[in-house]
N, C-alpha and C. Protein backbone atom coordinates (compact mmCIF):
# COMPACT_ATOMS: atom_id res chain seq x y z
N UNK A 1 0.83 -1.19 0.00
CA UNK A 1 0.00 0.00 0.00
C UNK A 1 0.87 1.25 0.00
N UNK A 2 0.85 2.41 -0.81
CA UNK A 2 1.22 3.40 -1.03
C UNK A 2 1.06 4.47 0.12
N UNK A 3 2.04 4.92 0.65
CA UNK A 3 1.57 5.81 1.85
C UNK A 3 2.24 7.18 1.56
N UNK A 4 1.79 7.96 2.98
CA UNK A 4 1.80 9.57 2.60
C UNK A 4 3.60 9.50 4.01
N UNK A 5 4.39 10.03 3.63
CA UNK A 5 5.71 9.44 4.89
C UNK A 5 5.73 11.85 4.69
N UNK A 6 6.08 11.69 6.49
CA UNK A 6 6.72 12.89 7.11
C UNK A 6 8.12 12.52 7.46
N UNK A 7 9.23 12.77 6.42
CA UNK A 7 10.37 12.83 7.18
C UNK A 7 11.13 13.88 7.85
N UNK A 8 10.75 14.60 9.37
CA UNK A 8 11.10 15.67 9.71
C UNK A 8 12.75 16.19 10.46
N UNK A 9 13.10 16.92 10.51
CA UNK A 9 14.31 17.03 11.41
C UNK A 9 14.66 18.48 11.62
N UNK A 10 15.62 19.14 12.57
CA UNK A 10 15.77 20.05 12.62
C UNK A 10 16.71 20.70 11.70
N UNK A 11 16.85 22.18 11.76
CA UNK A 11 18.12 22.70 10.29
C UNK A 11 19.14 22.12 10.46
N UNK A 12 19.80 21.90 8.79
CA UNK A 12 20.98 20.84 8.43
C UNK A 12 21.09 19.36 8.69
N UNK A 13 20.10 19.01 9.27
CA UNK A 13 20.02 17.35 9.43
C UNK A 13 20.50 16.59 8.33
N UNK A 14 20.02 17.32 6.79
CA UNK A 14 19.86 16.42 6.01
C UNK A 14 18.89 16.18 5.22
N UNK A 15 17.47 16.97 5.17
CA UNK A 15 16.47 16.69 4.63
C UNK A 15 16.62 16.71 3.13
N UNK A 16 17.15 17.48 2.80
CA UNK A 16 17.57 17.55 1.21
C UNK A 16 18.07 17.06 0.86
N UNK A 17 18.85 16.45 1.39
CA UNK A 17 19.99 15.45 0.90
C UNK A 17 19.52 13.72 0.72
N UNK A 18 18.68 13.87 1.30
CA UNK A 18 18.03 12.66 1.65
C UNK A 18 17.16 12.74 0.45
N UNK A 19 16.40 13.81 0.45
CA UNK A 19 15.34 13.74 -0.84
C UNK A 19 15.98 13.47 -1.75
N UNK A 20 17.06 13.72 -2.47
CA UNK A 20 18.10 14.18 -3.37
C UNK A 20 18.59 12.55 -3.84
N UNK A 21 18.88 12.32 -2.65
CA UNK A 21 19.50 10.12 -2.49
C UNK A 21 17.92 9.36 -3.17
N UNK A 22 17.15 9.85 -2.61
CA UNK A 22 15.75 8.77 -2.67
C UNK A 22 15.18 9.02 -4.41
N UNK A 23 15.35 10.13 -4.94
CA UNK A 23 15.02 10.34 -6.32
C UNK A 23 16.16 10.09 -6.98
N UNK A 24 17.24 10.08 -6.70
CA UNK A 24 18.66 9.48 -7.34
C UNK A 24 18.19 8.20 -7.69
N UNK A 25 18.27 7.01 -6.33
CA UNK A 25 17.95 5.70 -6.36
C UNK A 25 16.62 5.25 -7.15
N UNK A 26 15.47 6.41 -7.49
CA UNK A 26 14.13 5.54 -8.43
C UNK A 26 14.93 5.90 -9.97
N UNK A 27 15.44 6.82 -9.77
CA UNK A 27 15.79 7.16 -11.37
C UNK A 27 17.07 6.33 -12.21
N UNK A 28 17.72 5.86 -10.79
CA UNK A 28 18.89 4.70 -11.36
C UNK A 28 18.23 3.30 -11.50
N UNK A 29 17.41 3.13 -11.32
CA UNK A 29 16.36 2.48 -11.81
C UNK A 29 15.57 2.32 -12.94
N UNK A 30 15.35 3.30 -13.18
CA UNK A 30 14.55 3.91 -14.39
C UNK A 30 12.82 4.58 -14.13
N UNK A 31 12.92 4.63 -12.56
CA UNK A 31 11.68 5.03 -12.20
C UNK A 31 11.46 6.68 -12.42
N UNK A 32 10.51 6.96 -12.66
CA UNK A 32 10.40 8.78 -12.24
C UNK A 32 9.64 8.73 -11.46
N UNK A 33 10.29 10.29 -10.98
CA UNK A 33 9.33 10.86 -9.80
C UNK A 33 9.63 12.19 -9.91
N UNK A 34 8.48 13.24 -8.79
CA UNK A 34 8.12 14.31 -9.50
C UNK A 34 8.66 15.34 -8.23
N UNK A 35 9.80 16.17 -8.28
CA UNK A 35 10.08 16.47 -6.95
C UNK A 35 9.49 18.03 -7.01
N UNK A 36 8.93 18.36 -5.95
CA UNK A 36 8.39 19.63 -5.42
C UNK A 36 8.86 20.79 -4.25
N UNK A 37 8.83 22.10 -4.56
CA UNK A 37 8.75 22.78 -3.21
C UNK A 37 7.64 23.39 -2.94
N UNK A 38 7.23 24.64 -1.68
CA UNK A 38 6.68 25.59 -1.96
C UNK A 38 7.28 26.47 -2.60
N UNK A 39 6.88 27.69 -2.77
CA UNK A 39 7.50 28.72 -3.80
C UNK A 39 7.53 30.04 -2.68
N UNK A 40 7.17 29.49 -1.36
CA UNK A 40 7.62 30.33 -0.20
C UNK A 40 8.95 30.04 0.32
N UNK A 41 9.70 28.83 -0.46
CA UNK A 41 11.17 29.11 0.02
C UNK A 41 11.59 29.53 -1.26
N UNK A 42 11.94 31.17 -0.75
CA UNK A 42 12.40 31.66 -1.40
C UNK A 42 14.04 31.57 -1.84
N UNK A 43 14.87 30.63 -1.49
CA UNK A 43 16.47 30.69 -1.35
C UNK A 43 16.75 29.10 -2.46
N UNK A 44 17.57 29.66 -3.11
CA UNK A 44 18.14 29.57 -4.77
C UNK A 44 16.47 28.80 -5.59
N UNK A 45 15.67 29.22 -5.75
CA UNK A 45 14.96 29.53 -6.56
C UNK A 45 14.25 28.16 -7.49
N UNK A 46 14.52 27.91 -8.27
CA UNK A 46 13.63 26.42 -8.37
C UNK A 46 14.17 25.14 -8.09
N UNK A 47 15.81 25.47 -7.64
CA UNK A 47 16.46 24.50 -7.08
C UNK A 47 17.02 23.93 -5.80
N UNK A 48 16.61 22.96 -5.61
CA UNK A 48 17.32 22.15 -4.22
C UNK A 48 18.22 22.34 -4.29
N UNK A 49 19.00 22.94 -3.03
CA UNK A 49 20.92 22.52 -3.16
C UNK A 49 21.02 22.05 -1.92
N UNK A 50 22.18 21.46 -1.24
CA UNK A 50 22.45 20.55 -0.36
C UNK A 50 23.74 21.61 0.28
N UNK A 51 23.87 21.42 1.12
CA UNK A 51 25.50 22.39 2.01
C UNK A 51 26.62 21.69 1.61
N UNK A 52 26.61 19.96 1.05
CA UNK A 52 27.68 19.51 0.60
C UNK A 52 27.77 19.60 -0.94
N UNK A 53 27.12 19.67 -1.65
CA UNK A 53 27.17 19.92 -2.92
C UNK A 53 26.11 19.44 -3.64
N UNK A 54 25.70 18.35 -3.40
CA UNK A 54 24.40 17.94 -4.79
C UNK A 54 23.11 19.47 -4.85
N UNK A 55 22.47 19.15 -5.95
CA UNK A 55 21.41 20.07 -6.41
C UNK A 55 21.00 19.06 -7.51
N UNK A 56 19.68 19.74 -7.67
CA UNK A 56 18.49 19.35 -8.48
C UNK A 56 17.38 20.92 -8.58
N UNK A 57 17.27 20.45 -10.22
CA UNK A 57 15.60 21.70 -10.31
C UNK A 57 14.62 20.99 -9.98
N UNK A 58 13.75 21.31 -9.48
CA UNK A 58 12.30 20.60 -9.10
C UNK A 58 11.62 20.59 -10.50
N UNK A 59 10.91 19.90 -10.01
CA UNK A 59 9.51 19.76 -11.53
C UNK A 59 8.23 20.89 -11.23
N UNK A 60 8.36 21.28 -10.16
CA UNK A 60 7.41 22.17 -9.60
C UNK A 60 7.46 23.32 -8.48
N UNK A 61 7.25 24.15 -8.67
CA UNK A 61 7.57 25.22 -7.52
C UNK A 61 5.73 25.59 -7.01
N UNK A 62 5.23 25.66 -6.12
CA UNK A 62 3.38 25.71 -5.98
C UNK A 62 3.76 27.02 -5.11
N UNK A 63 2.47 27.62 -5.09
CA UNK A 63 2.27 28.65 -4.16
C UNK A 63 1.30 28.32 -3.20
N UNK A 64 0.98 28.89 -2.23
CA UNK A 64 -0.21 28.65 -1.30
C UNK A 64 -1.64 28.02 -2.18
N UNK A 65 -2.30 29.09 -3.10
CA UNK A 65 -2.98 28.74 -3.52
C UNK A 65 -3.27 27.52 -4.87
N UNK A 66 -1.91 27.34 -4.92
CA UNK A 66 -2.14 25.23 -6.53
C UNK A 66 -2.47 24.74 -5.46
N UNK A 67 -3.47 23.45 -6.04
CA UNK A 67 -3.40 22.74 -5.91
C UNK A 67 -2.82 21.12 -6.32
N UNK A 68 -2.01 20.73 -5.55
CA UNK A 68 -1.03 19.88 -5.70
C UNK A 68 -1.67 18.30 -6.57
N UNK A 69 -2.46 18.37 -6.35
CA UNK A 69 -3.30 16.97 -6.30
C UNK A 69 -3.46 17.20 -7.88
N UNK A 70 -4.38 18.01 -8.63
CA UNK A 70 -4.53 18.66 -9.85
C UNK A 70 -3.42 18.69 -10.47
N UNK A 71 -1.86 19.41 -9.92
CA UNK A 71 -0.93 18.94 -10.88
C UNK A 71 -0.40 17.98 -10.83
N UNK A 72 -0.25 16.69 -10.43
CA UNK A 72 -0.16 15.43 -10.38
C UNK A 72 -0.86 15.11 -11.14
N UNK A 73 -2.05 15.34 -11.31
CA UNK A 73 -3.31 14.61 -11.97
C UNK A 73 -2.74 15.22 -13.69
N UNK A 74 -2.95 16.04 -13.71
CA UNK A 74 -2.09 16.75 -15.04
C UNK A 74 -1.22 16.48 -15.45
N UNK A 75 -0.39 16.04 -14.69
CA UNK A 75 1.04 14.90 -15.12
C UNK A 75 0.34 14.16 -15.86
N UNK A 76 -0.22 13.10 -15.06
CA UNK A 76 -0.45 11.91 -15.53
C UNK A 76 -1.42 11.95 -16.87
N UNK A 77 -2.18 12.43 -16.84
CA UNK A 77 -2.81 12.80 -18.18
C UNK A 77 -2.39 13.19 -19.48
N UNK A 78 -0.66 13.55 -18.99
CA UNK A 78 -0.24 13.94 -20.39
C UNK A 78 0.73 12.25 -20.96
N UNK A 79 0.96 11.48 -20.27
CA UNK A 79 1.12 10.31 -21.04
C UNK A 79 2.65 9.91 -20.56
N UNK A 80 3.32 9.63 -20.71
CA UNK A 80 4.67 8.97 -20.36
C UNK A 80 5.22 7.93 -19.52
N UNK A 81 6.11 8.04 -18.56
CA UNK A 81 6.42 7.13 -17.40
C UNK A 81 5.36 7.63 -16.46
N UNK A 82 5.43 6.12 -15.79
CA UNK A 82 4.58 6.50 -14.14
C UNK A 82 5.14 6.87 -13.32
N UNK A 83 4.61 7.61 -12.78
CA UNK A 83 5.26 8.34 -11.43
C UNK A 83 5.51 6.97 -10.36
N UNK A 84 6.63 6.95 -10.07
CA UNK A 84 6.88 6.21 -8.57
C UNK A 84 6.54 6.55 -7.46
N UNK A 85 7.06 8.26 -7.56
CA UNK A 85 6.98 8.67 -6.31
C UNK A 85 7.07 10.19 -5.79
N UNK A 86 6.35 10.63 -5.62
CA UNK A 86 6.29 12.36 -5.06
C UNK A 86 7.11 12.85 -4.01
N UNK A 87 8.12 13.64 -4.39
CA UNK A 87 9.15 14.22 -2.88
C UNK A 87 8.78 15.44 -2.94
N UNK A 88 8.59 15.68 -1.65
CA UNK A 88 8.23 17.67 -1.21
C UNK A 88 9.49 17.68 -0.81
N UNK A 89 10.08 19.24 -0.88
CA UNK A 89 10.63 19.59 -0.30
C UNK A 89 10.36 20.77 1.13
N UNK A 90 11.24 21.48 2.26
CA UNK A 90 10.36 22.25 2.59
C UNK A 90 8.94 22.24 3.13
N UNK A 91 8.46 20.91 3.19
CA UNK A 91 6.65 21.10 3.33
C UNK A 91 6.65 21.23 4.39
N UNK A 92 7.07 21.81 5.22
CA UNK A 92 6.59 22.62 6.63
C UNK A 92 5.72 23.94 5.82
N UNK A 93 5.84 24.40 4.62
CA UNK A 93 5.10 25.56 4.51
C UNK A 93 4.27 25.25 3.28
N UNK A 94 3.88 23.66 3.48
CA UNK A 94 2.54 23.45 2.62
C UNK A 94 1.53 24.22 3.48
N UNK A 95 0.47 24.59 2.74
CA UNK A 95 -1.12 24.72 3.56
C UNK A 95 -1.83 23.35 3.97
N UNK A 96 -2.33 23.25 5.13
CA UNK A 96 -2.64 21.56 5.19
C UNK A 96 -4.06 21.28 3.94
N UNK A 97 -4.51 22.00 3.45
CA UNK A 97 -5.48 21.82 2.17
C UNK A 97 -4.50 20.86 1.63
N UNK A 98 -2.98 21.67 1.16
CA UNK A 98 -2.52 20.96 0.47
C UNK A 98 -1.92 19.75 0.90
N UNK A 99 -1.68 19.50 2.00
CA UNK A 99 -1.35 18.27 2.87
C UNK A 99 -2.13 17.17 2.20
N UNK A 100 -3.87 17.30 2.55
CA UNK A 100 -4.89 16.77 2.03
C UNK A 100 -4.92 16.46 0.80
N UNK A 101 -4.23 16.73 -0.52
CA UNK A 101 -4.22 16.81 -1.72
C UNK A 101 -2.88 15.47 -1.68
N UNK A 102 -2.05 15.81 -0.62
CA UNK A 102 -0.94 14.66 -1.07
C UNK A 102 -1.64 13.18 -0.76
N UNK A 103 -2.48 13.65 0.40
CA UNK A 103 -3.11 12.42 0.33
C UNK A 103 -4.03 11.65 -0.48
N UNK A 104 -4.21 12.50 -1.30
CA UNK A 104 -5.42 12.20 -2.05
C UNK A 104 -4.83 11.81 -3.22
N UNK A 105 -3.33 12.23 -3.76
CA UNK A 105 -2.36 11.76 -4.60
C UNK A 105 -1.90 10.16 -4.06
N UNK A 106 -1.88 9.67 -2.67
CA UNK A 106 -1.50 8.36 -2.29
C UNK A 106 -2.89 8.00 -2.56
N UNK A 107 -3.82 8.10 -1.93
CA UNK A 107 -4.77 7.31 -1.85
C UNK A 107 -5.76 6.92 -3.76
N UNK A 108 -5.88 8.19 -4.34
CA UNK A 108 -6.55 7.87 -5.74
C UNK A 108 -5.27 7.64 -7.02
N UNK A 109 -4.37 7.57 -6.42
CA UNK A 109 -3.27 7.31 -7.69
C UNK A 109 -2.46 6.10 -7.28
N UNK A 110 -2.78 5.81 -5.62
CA UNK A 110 -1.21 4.81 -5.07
C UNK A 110 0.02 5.18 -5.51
N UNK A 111 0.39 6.35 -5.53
CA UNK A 111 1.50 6.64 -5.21
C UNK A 111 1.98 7.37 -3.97
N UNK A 112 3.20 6.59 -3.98
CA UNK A 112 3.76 6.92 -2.48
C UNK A 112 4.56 8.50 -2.26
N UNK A 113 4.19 9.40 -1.11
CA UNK A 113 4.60 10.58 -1.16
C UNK A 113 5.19 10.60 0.02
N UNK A 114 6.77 11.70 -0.28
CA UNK A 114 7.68 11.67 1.17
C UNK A 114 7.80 13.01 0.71
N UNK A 115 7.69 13.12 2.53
CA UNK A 115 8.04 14.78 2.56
C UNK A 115 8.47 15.61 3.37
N UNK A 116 9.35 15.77 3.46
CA UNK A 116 10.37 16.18 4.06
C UNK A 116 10.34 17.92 4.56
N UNK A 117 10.69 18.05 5.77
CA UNK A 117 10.51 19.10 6.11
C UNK A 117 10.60 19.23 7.94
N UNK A 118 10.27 20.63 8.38
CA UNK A 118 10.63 20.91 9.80
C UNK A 118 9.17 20.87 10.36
N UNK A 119 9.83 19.86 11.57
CA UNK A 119 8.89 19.89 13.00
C UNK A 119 8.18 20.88 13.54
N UNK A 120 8.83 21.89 14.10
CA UNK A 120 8.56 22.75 14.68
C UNK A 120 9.66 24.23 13.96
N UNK A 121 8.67 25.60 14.76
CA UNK A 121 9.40 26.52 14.01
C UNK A 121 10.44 26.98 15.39
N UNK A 122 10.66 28.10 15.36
CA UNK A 122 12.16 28.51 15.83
C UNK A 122 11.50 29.13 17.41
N UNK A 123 10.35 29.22 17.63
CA UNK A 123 9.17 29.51 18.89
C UNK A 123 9.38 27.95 19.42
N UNK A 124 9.89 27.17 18.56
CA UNK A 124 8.99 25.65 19.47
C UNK A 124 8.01 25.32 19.26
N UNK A 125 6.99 25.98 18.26
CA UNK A 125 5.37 25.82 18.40
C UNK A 125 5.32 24.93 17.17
N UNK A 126 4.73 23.93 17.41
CA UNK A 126 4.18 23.64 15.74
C UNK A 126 3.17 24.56 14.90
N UNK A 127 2.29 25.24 15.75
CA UNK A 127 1.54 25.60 14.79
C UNK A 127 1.89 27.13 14.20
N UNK A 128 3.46 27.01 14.16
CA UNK A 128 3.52 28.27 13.27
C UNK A 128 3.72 27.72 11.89
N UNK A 129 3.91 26.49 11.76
CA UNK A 129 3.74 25.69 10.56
C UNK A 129 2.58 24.75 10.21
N UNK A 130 2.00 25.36 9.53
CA UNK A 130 0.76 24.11 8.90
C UNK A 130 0.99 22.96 8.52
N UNK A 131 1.82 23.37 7.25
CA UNK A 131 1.85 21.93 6.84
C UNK A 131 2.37 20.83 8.06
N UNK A 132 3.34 21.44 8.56
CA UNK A 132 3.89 20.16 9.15
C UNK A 132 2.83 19.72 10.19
N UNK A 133 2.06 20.54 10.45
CA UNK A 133 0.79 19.97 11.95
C UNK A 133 0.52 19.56 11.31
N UNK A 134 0.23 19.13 9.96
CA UNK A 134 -1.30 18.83 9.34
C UNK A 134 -0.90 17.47 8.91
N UNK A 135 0.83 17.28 8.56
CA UNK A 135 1.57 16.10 8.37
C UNK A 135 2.04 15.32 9.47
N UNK A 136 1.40 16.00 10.46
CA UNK A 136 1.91 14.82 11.96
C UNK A 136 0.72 14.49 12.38
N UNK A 137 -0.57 14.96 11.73
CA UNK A 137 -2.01 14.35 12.06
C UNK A 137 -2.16 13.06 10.95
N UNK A 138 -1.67 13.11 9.93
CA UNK A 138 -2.26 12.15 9.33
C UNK A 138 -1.40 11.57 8.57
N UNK A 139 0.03 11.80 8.14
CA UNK A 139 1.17 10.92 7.37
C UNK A 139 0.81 9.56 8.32
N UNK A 140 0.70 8.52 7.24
CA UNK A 140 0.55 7.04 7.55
C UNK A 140 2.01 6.46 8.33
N UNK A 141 3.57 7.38 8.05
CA UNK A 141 4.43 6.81 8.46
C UNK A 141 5.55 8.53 8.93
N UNK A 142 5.51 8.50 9.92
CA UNK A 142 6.51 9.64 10.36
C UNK A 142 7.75 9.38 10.80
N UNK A 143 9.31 10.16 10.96
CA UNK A 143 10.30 9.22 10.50
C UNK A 143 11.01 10.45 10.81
N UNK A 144 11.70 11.04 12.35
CA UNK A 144 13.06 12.13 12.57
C UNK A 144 14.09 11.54 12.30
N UNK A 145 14.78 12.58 11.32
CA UNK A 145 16.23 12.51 10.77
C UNK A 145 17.04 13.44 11.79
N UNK A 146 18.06 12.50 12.35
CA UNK A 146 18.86 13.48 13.70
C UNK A 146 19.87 13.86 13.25
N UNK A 147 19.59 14.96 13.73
CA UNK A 147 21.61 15.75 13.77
C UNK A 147 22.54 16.09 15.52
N UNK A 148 22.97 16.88 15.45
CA UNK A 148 23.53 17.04 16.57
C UNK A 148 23.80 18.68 16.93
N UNK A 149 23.86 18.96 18.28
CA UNK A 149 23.80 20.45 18.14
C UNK A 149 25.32 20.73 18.37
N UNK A 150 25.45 21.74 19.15
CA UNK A 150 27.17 22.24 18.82
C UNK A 150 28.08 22.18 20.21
N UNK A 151 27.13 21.39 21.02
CA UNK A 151 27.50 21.14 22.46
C UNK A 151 28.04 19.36 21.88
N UNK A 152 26.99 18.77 21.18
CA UNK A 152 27.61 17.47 21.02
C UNK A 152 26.18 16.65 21.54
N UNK A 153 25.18 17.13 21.88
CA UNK A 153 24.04 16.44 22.43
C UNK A 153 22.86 16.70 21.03
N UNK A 154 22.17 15.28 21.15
CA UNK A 154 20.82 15.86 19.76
C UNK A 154 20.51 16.63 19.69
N UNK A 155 20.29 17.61 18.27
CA UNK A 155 19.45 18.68 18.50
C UNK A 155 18.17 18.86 18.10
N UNK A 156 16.95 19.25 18.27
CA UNK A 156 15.98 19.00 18.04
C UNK A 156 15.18 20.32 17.96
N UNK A 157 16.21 21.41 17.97
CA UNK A 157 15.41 23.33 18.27
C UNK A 157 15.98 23.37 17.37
N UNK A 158 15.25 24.08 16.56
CA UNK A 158 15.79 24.96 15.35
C UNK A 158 15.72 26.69 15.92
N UNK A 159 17.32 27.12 15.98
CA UNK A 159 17.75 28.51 16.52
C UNK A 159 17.59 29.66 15.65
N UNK A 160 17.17 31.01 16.12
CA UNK A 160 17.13 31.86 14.72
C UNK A 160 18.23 32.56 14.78
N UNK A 161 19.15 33.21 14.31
CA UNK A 161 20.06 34.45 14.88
C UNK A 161 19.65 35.25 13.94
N UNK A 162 19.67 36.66 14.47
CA UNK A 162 19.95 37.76 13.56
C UNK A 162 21.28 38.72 13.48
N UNK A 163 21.61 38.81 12.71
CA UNK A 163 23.27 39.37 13.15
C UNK A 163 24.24 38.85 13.83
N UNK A 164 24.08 37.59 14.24
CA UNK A 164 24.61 36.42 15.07
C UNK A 164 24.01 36.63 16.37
N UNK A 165 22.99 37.59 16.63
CA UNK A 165 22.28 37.35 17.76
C UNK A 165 20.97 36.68 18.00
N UNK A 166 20.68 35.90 19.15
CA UNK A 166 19.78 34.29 19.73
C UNK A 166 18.78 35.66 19.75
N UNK A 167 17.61 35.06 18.58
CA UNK A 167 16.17 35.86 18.78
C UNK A 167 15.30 34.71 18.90
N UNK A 168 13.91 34.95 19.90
CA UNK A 168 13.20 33.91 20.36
C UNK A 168 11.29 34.14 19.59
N UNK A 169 11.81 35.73 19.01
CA UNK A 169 10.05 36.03 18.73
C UNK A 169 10.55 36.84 16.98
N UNK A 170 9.32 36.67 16.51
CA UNK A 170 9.51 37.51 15.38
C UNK A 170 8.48 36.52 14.15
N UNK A 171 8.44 36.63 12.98
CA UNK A 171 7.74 36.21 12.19
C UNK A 171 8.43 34.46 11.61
N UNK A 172 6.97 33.66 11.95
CA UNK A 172 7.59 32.36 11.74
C UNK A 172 8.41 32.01 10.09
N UNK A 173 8.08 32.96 9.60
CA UNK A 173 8.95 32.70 7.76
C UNK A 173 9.89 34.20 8.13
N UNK A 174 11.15 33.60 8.08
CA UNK A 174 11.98 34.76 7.72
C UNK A 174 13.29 34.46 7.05
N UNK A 175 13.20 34.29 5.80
CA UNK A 175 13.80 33.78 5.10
C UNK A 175 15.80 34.30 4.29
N UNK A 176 15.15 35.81 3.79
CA UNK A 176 16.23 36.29 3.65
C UNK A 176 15.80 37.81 3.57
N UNK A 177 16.05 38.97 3.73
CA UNK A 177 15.54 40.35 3.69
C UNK A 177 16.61 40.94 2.77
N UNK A 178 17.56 40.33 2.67
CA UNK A 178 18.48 41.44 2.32
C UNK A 178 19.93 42.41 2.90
N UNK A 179 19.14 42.21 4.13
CA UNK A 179 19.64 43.44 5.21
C UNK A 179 20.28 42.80 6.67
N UNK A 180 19.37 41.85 6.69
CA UNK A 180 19.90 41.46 7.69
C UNK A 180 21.05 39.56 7.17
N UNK A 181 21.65 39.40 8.83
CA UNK A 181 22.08 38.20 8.34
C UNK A 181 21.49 37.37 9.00
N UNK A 182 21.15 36.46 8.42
CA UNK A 182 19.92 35.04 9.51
C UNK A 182 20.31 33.84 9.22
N UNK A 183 20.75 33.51 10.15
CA UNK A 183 21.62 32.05 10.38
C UNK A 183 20.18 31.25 11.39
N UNK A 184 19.96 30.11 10.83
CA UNK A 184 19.28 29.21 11.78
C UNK A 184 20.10 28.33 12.04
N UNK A 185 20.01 27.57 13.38
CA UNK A 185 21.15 26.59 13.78
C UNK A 185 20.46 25.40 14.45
N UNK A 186 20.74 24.21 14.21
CA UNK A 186 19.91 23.12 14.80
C UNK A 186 20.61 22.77 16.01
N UNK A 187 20.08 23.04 17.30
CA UNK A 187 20.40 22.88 18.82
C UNK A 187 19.81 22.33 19.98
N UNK A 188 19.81 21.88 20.89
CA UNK A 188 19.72 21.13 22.24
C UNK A 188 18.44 21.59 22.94
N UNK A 189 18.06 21.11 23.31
CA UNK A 189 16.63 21.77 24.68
C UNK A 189 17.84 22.70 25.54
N UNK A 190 18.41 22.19 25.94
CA UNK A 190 19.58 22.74 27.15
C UNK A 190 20.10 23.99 26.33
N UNK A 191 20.77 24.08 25.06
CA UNK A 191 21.69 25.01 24.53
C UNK A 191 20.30 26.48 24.16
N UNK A 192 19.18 25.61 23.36
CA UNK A 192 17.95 26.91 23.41
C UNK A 192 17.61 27.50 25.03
N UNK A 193 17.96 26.78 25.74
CA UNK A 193 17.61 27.07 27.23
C UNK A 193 18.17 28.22 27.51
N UNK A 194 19.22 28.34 27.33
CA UNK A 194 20.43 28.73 27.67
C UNK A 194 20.91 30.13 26.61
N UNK A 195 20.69 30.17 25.57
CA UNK A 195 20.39 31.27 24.23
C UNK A 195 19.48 31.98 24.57
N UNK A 196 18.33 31.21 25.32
CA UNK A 196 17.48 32.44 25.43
C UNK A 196 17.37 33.12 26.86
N UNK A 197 17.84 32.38 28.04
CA UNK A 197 18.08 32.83 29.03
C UNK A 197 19.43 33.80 29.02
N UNK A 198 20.18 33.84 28.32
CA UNK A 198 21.60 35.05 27.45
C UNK A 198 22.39 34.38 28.62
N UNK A 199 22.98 33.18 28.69
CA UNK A 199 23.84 32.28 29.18
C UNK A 199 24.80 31.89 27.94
N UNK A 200 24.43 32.15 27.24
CA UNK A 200 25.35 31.71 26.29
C UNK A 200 25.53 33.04 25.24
């Protein structure tokens, strides 16, 4: 049975890289698959890149308002290979509508969809991210990819800095302005403890 998979982790774990391996391996195969972002990550533009080097263009960049399910369906209608398999990238900033649409891509097509993306935002809260609440209510298979923070213990907070300074409030998408410099860092319960108490 074809399922809907959340593979989540905090910044730099790996999520891309992983997507990047899993569409490598159907296509050395000879399988296709159809890789996606939102078009709210705005950073290098229709392409995945990795911090160690691989990249890929997506087949699709969506905005809040596509629906995902429809261009899948539009794929398939135009004739060629079958899709194996659907990779999001980023889908912490699907809309859960569109969550619902991936499912509806596993469930009326059987194809299997992974999607990769962040837990929680840089508050700790899930619900400054939709998609991902909406992908920890109902992905058939959920699946943390670990990294480590900079003490040497798991990290599981995703940190914001601005100017290299530990900010705890501000707007859950803050991507790039221009102006400022914004480093996110994947870190410890103890080390966010501690960043935001100005112990560190």
């Amino acid at each position: 049975m074809s399922k809907l998979y959340f593979r989540y982790g905090a910044m730099g774990c790996g999520k891309t890289m992983q997507l990047l391996q899993v569409a490598f391996n159907y296509e050395e195969r000879g399988h296709q698959v159809l890789v996606m972002k939102p078009k709210t990550d705005t950073k290098n533009g229709e392409k995945l890149l990795t911090r160690i080097g691989p990249e890929r263009k997506v087949d699709f960049c969506f905005s809040k308002t596509d629906n995902v399910f429809d261009f899948v369906s539009k794929h398939l209608k135009k004739g060629g290979k079958k899709i194996s398999c659907v990779l999001i990238d980023e889908a912490q900033f699907l809309t859960a509508d569109q969550v619902d649409e991936l499912m509806q891509v596993v469930t009326e097509f059987g194809i299997p969809v992974m999607a990769y993306g962040l837990r929680l935002n840089f508050r700790l809260t899930d619900g400054g991210f939709e998609g991902a609440t909406r992908l920890l209510q109902i992905a058939h298979d959920i699946d943390e990819i670990k990294t480590i923070c900079e003490c040497g213990r798991k990290a599981t907070c995703n940190a914001r800095f601005l100017n290299g300074k530990f900010v705890a409030d501000g707007p859950d998408i803050l991507i790039d302005d221009g102006k400022t410099e914004i480093e996110y860092r994947a870190i410890c319960p103890k080390c966010f403890a501690d960043y935001k108490a100005g112990k560190k």
